[in-house]
Every structure is written in C-alpha cells, then in structure tokens.
C-alpha atoms as a PDB file:
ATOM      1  CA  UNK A   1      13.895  -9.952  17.832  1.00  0.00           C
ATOM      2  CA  UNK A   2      10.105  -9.465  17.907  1.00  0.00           C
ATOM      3  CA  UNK A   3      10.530  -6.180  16.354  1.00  0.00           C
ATOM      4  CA  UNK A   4      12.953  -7.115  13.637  1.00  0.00           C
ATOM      5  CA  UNK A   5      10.481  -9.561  12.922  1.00  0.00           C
ATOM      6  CA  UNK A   6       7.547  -7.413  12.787  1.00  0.00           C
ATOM      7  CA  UNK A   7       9.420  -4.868  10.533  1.00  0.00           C
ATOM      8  CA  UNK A   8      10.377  -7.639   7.872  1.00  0.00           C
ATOM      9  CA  UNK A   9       6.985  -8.869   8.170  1.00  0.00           C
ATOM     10  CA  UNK A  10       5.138  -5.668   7.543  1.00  0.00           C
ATOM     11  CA  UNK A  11       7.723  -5.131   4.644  1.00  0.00           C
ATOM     12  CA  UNK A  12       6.917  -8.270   2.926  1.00  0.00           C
ATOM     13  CA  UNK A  13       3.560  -7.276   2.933  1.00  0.00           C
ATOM     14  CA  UNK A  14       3.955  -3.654   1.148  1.00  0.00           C
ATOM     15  CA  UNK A  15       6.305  -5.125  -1.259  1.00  0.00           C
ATOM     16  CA  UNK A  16       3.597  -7.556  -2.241  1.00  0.00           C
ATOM     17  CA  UNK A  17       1.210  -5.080  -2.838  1.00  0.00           C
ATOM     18  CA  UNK A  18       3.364  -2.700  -4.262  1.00  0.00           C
ATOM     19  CA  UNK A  19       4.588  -5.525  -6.480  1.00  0.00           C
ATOM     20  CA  UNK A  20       0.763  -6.069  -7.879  1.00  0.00           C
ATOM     21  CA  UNK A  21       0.510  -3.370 -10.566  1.00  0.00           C
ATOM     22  CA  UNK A  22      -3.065  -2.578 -11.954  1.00  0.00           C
ATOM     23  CA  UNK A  23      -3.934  -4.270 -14.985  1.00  0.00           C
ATOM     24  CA  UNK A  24      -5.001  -2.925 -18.127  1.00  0.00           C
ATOM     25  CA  UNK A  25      -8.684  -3.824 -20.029  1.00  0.00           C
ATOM     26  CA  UNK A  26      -7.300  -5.280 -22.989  1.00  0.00           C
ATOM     27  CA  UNK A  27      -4.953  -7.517 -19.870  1.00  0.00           C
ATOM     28  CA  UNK A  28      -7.835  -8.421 -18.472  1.00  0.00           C
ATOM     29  CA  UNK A  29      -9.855  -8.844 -21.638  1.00  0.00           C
ATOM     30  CA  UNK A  30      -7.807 -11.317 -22.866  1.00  0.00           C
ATOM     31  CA  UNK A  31      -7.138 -13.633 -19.895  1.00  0.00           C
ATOM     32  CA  UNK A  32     -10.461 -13.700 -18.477  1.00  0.00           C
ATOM     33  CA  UNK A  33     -13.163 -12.020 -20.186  1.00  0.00           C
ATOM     34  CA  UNK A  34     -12.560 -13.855 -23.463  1.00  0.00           C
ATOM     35  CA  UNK A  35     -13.410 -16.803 -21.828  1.00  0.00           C
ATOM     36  CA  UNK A  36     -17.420 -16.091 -22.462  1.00  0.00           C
ATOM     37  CA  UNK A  37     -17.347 -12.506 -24.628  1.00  0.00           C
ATOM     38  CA  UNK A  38     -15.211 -13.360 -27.439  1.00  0.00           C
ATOM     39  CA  UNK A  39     -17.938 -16.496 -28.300  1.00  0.00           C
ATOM     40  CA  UNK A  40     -20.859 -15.114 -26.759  1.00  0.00           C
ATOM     41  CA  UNK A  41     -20.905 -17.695 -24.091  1.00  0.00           C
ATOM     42  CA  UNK A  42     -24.465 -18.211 -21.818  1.00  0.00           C
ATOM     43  CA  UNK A  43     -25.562 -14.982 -23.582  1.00  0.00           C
ATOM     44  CA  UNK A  44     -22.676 -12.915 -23.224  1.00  0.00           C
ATOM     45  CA  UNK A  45     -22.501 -10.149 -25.261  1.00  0.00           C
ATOM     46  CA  UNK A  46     -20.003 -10.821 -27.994  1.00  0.00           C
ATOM     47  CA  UNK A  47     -16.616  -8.346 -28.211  1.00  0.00           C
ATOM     48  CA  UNK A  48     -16.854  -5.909 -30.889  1.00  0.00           C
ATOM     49  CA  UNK A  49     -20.960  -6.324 -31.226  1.00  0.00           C
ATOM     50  CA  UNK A  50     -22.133  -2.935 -31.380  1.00  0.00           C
ATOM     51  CA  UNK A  51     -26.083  -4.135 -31.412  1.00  0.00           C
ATOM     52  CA  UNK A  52     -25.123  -6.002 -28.225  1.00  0.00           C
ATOM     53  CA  UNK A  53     -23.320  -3.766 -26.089  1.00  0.00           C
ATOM     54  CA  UNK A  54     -25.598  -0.433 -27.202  1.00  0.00           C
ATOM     55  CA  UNK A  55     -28.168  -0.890 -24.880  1.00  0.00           C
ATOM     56  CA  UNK A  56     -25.464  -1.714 -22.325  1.00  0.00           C
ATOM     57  CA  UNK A  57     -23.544   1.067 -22.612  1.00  0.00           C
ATOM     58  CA  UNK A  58     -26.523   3.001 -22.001  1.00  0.00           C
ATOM     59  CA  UNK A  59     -26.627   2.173 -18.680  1.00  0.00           C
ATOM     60  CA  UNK A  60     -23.580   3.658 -17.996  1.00  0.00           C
ATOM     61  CA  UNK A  61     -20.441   2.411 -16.188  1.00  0.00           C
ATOM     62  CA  UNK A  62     -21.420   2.715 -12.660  1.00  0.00           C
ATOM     63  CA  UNK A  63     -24.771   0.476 -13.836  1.00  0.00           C
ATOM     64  CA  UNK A  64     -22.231  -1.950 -16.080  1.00  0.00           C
ATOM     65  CA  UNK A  65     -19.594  -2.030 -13.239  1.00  0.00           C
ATOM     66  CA  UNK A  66     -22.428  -3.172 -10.404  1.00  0.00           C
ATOM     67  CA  UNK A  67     -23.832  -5.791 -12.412  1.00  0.00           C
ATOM     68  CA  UNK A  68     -19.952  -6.946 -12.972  1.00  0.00           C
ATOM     69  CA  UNK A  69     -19.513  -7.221  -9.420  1.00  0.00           C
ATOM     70  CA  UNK A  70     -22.352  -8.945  -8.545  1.00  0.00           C
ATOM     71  CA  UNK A  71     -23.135 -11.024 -12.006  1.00  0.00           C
ATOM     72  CA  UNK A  72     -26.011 -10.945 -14.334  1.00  0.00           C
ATOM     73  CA  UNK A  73     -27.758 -14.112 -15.443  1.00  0.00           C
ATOM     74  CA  UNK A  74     -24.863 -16.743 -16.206  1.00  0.00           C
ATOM     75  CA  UNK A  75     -22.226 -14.204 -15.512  1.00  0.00           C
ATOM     76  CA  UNK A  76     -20.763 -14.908 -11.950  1.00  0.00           C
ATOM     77  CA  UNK A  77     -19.484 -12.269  -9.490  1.00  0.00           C
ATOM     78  CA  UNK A  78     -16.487 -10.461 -11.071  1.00  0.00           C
ATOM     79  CA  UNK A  79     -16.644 -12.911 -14.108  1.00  0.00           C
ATOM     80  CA  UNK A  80     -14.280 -15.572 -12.067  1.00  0.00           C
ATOM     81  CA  UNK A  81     -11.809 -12.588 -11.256  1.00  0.00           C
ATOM     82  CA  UNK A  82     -12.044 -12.137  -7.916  1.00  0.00           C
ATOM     83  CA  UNK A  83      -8.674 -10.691  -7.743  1.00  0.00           C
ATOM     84  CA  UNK A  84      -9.593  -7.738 -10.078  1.00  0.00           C
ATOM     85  CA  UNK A  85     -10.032  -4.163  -8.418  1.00  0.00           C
ATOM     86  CA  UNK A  86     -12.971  -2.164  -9.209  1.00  0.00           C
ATOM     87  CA  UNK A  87     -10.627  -0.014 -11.393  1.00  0.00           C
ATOM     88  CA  UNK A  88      -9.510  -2.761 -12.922  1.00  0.00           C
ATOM     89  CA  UNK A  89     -13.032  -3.959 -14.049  1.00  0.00           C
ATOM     90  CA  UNK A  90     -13.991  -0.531 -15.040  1.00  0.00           C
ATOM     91  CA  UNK A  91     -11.087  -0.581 -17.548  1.00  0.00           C
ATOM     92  CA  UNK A  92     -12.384  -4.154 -18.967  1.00  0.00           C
ATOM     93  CA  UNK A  93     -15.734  -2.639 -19.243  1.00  0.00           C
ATOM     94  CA  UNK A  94     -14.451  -0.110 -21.234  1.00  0.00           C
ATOM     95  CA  UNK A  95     -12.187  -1.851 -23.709  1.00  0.00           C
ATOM     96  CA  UNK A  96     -15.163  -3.875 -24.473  1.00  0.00           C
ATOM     97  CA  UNK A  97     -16.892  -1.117 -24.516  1.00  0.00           C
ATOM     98  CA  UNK A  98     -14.524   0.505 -26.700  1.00  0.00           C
ATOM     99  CA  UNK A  99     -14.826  -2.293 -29.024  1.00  0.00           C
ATOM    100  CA  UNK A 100     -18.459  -2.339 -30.051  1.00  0.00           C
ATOM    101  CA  UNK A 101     -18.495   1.142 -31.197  1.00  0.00           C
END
C-alpha cells in the first residue's frame, strides 16, 4: 500500500511539472509586465521606448536579467512573478527588448 502510494504520489508530482509549460515574453509581457512598462509606472521604462531601454540593453541580458531577479528601484524581485523561471524572464526581457528597437 505504502508503495502504491508513493508511486501515485511521485506521479502527481511529474505530471504537475510536466503540465507547467514555459511561457513565452509576449505571455508574460502581457499579464505581468504591463502592469508598470506599458505606462511607465515608478519609472519603469515604457514598452516600445527606444531612448529608454538603449542604455539598458547595453548592459546586456545577464546584467538586465540580475537586476530582474533581484529588483531595481520600485521594481520588486521578479516584478511580482515569482513563479517565472529565469528562462522565462530572459524571454520578457527580450520582447521588451525587442520592442524598443
């Protein structure tokens, strides 16, 4: 019985994760990063605004990705998503990114 249980168990928990397919940028641009970028919010730099996100981009996505994680000014950790993979941020830094040129 315990090991019928322990299978199921450890099933459920693959399937879960298996069921969680990564999210695209423009996904995640639109349910969470549009909260602040699309308006600018606290300083955000707007989506599309190549004079904003220039000296960003700059920095390069391993820079852009670590301040993402961590947050920048009025920008909390992960921008609220603390669900999102690091591959998953990466691709909402680039379809901003993306955006401004």
């Amino acid at each position: 019985m315990k090991k019928t249980l322990l299978v199921a168990a450890a099933a459920l928990m693959l399937s879960s994760t298996a069921a969680m397919a990564e999210r695209s940028g423009e996904e995640l641009y639109n349910t969470k990063c549009s909260v602040c970028h699309a308006a600018g919010v606290a300083g955000a730099p707007k989506f599309g605004d190549a004079a904003a996100w220039a000296p960003r981009a700059e920095k390069g996505m391993d820079a852009l990705l670590a301040t993402s994680l961590t947050g920048i000014n009025a920008m909390p950790p992960k921008g609220t998503c603390m669900d999102c993979s690091d591959e998953e941020m990466k691709s909402a830094i680039q379809y901003m990114l993306d955006a401004a040129k």
